[in-house]
Every structure is written in C-alpha cells, then in structure tokens.
Protein backbone atom coordinates (compact mmCIF):
# COMPACT_ATOMS: atom_id res chain seq x y z
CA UNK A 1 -6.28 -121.67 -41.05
CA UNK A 2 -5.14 -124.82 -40.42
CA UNK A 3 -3.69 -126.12 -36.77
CA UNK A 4 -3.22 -128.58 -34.38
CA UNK A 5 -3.34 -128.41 -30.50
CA UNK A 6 0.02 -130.83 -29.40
CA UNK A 7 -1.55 -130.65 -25.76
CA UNK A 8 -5.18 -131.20 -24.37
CA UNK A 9 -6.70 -133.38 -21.84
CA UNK A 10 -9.83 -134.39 -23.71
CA UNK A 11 -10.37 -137.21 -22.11
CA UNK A 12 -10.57 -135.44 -18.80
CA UNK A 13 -13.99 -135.51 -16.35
CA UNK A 14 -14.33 -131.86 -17.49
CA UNK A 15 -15.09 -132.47 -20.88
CA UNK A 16 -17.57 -135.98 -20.23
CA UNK A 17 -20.78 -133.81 -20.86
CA UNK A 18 -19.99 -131.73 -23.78
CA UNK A 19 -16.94 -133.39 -25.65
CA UNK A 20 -18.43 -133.70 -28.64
CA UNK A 21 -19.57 -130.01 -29.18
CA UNK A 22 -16.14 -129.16 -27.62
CA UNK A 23 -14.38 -130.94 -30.91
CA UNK A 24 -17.01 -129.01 -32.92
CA UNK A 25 -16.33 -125.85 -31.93
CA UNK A 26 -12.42 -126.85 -32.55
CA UNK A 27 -12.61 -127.76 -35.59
CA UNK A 28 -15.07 -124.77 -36.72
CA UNK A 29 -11.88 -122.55 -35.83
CA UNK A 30 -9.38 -124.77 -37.56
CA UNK A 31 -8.46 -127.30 -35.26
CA UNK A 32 -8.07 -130.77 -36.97
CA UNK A 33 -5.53 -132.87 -34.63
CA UNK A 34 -5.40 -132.97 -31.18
CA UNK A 35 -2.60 -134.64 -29.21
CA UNK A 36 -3.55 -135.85 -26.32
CA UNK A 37 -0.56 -136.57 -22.88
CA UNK A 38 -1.03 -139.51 -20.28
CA UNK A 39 -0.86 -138.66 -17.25
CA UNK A 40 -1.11 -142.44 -15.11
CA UNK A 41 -2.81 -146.11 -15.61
CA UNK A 42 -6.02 -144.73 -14.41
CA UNK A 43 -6.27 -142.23 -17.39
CA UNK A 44 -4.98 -144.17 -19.64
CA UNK A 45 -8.52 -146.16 -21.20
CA UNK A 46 -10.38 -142.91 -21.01
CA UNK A 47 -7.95 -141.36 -23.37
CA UNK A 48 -7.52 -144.55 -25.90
CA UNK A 49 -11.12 -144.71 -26.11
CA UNK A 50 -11.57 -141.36 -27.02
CA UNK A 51 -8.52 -142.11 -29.98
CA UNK A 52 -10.56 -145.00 -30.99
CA UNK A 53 -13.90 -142.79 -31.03
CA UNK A 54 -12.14 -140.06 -32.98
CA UNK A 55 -9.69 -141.56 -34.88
CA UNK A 56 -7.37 -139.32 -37.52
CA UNK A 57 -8.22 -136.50 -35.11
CA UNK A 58 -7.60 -137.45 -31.32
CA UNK A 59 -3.96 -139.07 -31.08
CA UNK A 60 -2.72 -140.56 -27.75
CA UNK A 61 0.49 -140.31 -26.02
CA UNK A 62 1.87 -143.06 -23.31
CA UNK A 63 3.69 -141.67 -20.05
CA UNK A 64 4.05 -141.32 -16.89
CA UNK A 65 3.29 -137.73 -15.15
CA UNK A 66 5.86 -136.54 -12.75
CA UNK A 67 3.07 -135.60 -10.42
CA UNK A 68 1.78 -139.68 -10.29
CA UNK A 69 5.59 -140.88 -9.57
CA UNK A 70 4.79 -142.27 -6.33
CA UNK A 71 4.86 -145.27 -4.18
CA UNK A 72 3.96 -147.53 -6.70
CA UNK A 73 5.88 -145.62 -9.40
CA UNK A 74 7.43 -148.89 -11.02
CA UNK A 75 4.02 -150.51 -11.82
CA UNK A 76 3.26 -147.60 -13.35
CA UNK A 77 6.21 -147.32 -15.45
CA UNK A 78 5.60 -151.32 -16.33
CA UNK A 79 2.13 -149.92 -18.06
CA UNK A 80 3.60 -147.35 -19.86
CA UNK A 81 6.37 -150.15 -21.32
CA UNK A 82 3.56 -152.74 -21.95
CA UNK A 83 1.86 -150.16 -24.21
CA UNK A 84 5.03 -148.72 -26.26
CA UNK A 85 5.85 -152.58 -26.91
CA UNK A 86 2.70 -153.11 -28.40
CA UNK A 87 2.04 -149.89 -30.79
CA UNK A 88 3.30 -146.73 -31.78
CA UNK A 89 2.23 -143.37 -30.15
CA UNK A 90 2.63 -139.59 -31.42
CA UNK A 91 5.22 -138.99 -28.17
CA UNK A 92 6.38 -140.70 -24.78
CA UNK A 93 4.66 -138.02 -22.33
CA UNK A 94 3.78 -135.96 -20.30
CA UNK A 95 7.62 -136.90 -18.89
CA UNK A 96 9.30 -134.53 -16.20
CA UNK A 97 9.95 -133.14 -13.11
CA UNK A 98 7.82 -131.28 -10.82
CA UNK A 99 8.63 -129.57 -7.55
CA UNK A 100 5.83 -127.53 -7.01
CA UNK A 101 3.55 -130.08 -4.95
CA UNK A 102 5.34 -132.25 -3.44
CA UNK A 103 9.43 -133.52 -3.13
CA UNK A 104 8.92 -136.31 -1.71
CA UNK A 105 9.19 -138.57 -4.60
CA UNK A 106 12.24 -136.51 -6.09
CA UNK A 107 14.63 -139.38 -6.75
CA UNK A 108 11.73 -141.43 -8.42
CA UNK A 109 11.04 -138.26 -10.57
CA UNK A 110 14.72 -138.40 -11.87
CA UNK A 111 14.45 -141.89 -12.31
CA UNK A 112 10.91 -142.25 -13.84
CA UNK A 113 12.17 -139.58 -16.09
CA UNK A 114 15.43 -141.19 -17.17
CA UNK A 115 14.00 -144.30 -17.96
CA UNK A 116 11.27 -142.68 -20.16
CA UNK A 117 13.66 -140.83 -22.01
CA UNK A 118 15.52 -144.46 -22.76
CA UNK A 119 12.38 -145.39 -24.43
CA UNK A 120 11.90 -142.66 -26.31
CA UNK A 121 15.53 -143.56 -27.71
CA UNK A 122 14.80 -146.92 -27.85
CA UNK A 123 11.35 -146.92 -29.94
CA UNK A 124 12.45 -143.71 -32.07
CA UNK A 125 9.66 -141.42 -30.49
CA UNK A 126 9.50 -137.51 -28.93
CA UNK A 127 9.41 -136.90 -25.85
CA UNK A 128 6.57 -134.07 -24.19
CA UNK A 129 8.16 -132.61 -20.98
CA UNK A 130 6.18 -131.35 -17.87
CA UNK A 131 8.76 -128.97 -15.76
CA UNK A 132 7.25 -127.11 -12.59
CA UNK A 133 9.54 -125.26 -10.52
CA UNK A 134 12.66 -127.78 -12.18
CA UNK A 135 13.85 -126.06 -15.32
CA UNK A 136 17.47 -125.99 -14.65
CA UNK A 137 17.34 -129.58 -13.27
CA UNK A 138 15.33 -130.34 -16.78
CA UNK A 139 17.35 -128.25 -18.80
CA UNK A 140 20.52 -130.16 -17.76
CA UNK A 141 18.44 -133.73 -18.40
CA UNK A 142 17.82 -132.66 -22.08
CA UNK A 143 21.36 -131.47 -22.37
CA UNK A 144 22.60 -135.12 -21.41
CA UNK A 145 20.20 -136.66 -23.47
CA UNK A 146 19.92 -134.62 -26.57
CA UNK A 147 23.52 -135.53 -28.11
CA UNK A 148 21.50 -139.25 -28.37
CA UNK A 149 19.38 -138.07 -30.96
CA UNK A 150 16.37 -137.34 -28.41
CA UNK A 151 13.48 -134.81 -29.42
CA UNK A 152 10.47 -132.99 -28.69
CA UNK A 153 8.77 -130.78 -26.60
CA UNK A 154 9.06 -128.63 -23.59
CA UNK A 155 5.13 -127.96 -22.41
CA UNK A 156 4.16 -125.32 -21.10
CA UNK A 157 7.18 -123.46 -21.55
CA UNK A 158 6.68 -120.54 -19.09
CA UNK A 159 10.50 -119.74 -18.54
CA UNK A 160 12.75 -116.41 -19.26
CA UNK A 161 14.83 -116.09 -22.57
CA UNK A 162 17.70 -117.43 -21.49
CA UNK A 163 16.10 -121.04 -20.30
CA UNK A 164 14.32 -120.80 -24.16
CA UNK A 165 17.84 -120.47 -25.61
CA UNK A 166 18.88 -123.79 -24.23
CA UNK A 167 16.01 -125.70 -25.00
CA UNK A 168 16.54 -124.19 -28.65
CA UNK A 169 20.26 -124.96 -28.77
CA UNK A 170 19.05 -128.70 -27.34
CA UNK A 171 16.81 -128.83 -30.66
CA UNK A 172 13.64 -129.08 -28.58
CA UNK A 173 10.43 -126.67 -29.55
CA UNK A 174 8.66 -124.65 -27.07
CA UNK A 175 5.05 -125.46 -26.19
CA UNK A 176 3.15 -122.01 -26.11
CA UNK A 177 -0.37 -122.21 -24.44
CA UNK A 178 -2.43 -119.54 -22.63
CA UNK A 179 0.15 -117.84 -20.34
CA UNK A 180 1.41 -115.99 -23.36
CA UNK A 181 -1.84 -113.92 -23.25
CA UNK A 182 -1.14 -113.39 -19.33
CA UNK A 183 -0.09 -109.85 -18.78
CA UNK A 184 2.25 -110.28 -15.99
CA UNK A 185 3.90 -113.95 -17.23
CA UNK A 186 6.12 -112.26 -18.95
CA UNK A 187 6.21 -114.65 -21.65
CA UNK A 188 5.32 -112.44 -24.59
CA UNK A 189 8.54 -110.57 -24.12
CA UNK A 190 10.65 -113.95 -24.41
CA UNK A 191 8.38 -114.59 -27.41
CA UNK A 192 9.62 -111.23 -28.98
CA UNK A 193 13.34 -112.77 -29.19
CA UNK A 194 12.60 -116.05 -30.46
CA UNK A 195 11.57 -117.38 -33.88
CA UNK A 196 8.46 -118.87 -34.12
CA UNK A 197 10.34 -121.77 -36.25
CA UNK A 198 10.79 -123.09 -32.90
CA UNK A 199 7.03 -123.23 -31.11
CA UNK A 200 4.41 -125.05 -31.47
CA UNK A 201 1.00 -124.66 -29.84
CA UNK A 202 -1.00 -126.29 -27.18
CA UNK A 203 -3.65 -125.37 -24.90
CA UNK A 204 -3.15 -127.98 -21.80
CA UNK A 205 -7.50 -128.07 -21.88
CA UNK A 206 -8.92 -128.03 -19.51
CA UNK A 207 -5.88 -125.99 -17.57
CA UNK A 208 -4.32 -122.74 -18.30
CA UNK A 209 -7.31 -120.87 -20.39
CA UNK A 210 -6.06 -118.09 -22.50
CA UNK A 211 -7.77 -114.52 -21.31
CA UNK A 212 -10.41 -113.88 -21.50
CA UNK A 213 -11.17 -116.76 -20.49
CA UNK A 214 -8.60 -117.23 -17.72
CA UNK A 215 -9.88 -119.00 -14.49
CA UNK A 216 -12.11 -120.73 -16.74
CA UNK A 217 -12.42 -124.25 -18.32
CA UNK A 218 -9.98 -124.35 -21.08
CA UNK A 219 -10.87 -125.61 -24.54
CA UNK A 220 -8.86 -126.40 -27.76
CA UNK A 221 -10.88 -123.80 -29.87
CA UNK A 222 -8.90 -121.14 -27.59
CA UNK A 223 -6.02 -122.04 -29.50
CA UNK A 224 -7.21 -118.73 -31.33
CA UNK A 225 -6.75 -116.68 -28.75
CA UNK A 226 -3.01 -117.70 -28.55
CA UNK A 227 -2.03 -117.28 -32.36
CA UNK A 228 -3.64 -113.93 -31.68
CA UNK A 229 -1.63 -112.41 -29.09
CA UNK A 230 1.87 -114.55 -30.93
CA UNK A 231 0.87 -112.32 -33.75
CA UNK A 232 0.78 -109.12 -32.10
CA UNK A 233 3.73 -109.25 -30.28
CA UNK A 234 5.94 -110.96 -33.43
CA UNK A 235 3.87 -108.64 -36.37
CA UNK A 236 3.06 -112.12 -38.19
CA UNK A 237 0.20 -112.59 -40.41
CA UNK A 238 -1.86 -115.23 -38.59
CA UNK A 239 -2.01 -117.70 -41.55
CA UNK A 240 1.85 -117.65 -41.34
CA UNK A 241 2.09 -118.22 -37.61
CA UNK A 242 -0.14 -121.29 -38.40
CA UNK A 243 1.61 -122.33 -41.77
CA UNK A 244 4.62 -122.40 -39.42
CA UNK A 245 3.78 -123.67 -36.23
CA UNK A 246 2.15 -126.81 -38.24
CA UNK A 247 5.43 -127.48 -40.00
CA UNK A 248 6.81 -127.56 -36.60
CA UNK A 249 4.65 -130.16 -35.37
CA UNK A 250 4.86 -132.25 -38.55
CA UNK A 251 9.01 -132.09 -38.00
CA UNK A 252 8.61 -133.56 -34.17
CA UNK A 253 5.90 -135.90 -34.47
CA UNK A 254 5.13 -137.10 -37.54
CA UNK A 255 1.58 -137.86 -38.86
C-alpha cells in the first residue's frame, strides 16, 4: 500500500528529537510523500530545510496561515510572494479563515485570503484551505473563485454533508485526517454519502491524532488508522481506498 500524507507539520518543534525515526516508521507503513503547509516567515526555513534534507519525499508549500494574519500581515504576505516568484511549490497554503481564536484580524483574513487565491491563479498552483468556525464564509470564497479555474483542498474537512456537497460541486477534494475515527465528530456518517473519488488524506501531525491515539502527538504513520476506519464505514478494500485516494492527490498536485 502505497500513500501520501497531503498535510503534516514535520518541521514542527515536536518532531526536532525523533524526525528521522518518525519518517521511518512512515514509510515502513507505506508512506512515501509528505506535503508539508506554511504556516508564517518564522516557519518557513525550518520546513525548506527539512525539503532540502529529504528531498523526493518532504515537499513544501508557501502561505500564509489565517491564524498569523496580524498586524504585520502585509510583510508576511510580501514573503510568501518573494518565494512563489522564485520556484514552484506543491500548493499555496495553509490559506483561510479562522474564527475560532480570535476576530480581530477578520478583514485581513478576507484579504490575506483573496490575495493568495490570486496567486494561486496567477502561478497555476492549488490552493490548501484552513476553515475554523468559517465554512459558509469559505464556502462562498471558493464559489467566487472556482469558475477561475482555482483548485485544491479543503483541510481538515470536519463539516456536515451538505457543506461536503459544495466543496464537491466547487471541484475541491476533502482533506480527511483523524476526526473521522472520532466517535462523536460525526464525520464518518458524511463519509458514508460521499465517494471517496473526492478525498484525499492527511494527518495535520502533530495535531488531530487518530484514536487511539487521540490527545496524543500525531504522526504520519497514523495515516493507517484513517484508511482503516474510511474502509469500514465505505466497505472498501484498503488497497483500493489507497489506489484511489493517491490518484486524487496526483490530479490536484502534481508530482
């Protein structure tokens, strides 16, 4: 079984001691790409070094977080259009909205947003969206945009049937990570409806650990543990789920 994790934070503090049996243990369960999302500036030479260190396998993206939009918001965005001049990367993200925190920033969310999207129209590249407590403000963005030819991902989709229809109908896939193993998420009953043509898989490492590891420090070998519980609830050989989900990612991003 072959698979890739579109999502992970290897480059993260949580991985600095044990990154290279993490990747190990990855690729012992199939593993062999794993995509990795800015999040600001100060992430940003942690990640590329760990492309350069691992390269074939680790691929960077180039974005600004909704989460980092902030005072100095435009400097930020300045970075992430310095680097998209000068090379190509797997996807412009993680792009979005997020209301969860903090609304402060909520006009420089829609415009960080916007202007990322541009790029990603401009330089021929998907998009990876972060939504938290936004999805019918983000829904309505990829509705405006996706007429333009825009693609990629929602992350983390977490969302009821209905909000997975229009993300479908916008021609965007569905990032599934750990919450579809969460009993109460409610996630494996939207998965029940929905073709699996239209998901890809993540993990979000360190973040969202499948059970039974939930609570814990998340790792891309989990991946597993996802294809597991989309197999039970769709009655799909796992080697399809995987033959499929693969195509997927080859469609939005490209090797």
């Amino acid at each position: 079984m072959k698979i890739i994790d579109t999502h992970c934070h290897l480059y993260s503090e949580e991985f600095k001691d044990d990154l290279k049996d993490i990747i190990q243990r990855a690729e012992v369960e199939g593993v062999e790409k794993f995509y990795m999302p800015a999040i600001d500036s100060n992430s940003l030479p942690a990640m590329l070094k760990l492309e350069e260190e691992y390269p074939g396998k680790c691929f960077a993206m180039m974005g600004l977080h909704p989460c980092y939009v902030k005072e100095n918001y435009k400097d930020e965005l300045n970075v992430v259009e310095s680097w998209i001049q000068k090379r190509k990367f797997v996807a412009i993200g993680e792009i979005g909205l997020d209301f969860y925190w903090d609304k402060t920033f909520t006009p420089q969310q829609y415009e960080a947003f916007k202007i990322q999207i541009d790029w990603a129209l401009q330089y021929k590249t998907p998009i990876v969206i972060h939504s938290r407590n936004a999805m019918a403000e983000t829904i309505g963005i990829i509705k405006e945009y996706a007429p333009k030819g825009l693609k990629g991902v929602f992350h983390c989709f977490s969302g009821n049937y209905e909000n997975a229809k229009e993300i479908i109908d916008a021609g965007f896939y569905l990032g599934i990570g750990g919450v579809i193993t969460y009993k109460n998420a409610g996630l494996a009953e939207v998965i029940k409806k929905i073709s699996v043509d239209h998901i890809v898989l993540e993990t979000d490492a360190p973040y969202l650990a499948p059970v039974p590891f939930r609570g814990k420090r998340n790792e891309s070998s989990y991946l597993k543990y996802i294809i597991d519980q989309i197999a039970l609830v769709k009655m799909i050989d796992k080697e399809e789920i995987s033959e499929i989900v693969t195509q997927n990612t080859k469609k939005i991003f490209g090797f």
